[in-house]
Protein backbone atom coordinates (compact mmCIF):
# COMPACT_ATOMS: atom_id res chain seq x y z
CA UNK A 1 -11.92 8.89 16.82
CA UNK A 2 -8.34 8.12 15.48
CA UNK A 3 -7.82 7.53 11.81
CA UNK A 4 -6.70 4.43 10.41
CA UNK A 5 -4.04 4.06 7.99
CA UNK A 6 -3.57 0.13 6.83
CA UNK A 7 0.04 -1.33 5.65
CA UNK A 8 -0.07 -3.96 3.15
CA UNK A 9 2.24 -6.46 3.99
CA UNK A 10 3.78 -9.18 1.37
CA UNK A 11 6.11 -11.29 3.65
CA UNK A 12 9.11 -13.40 1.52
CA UNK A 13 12.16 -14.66 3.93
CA UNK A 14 14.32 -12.53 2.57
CA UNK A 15 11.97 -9.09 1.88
CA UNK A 16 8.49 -7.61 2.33
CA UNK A 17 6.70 -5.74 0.00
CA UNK A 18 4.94 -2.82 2.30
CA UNK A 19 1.93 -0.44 1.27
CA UNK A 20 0.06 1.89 3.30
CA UNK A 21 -3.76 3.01 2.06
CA UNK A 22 -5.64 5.59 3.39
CA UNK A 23 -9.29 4.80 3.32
CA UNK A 24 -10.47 8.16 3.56
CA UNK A 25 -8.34 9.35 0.42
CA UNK A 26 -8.35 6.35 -1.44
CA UNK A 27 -4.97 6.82 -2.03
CA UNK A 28 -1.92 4.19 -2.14
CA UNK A 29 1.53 5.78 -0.73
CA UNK A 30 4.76 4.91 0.75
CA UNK A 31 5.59 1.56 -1.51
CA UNK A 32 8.42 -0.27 -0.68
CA UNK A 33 10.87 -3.10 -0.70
CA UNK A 34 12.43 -3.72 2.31
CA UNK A 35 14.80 -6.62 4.07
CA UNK A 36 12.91 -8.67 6.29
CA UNK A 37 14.84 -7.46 9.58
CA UNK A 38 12.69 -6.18 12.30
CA UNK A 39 14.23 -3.27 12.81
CA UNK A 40 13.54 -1.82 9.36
CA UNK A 41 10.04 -2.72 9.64
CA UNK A 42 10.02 -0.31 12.54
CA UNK A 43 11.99 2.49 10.73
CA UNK A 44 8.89 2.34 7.64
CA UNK A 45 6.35 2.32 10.23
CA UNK A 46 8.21 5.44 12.25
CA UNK A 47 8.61 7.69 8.96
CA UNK A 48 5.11 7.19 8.44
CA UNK A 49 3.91 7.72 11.90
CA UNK A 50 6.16 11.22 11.94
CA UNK A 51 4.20 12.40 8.08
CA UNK A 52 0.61 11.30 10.02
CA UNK A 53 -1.76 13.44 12.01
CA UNK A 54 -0.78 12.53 15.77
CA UNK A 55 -3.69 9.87 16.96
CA UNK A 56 -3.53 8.15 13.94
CA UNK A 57 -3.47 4.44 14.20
CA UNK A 58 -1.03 1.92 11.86
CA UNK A 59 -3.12 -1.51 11.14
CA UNK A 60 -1.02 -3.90 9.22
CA UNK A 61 -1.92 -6.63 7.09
CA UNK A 62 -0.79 -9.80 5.87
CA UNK A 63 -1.32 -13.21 4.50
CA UNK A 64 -1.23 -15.52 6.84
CA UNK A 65 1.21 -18.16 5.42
CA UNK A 66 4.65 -20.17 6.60
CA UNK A 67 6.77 -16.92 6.83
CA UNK A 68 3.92 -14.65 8.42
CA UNK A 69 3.31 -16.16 11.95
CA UNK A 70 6.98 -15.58 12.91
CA UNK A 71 6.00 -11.30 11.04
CA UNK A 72 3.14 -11.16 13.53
CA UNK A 73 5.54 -12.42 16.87
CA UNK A 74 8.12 -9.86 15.41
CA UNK A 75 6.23 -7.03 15.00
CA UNK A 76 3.81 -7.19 17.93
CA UNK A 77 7.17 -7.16 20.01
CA UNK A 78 8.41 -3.95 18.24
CA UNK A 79 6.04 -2.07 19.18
CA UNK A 80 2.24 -1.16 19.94
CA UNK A 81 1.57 -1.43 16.57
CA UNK A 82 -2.07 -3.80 15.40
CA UNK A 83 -2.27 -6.25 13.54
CA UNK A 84 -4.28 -8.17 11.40
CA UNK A 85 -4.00 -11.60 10.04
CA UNK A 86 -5.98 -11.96 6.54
């Protein structure tokens, strides 16, 4: 069974506040600031993908508000990555 590893996502027009927590650890890790452009939402999620053991699965999160529909269509595009509206 692949591990999970959940990204925290705090979605503002301009930025979004990302953090990834392991479950199994317990641990926090990778917290960052980033532009709200698409593309650099794929570069976090790539670093962490390449620092991962191979199988394991990115789930991100995020508040569901005016700015986070538009996220979800954005990301889901990028790539095969899941997604979870809470």
């Amino acid at each position: 069974m692949a591990s999970l590893l959940f990204i925290g996502c705090d979605v503002h027009s301009k930025t979004i506040s990302l953090d990834t927590f392991d479950r199994n650890s317990n641990t926090h890790s990778h917290q960052t600031k980033i532009n709200n452009v698409p593309r650099l939402i794929w570069k976090y999620a790539k670093k962490i993908e390449s620092e991962v053991d191979p199988g394991t699965k990115l789930v991100f999160g995020y508040e569901a508000g005016c700015l986070g529909f538009s996220f979800y269509e954005r990301i889901t595009k990028i790539d095969s990555f899941f997604m979870r509206v809470i």
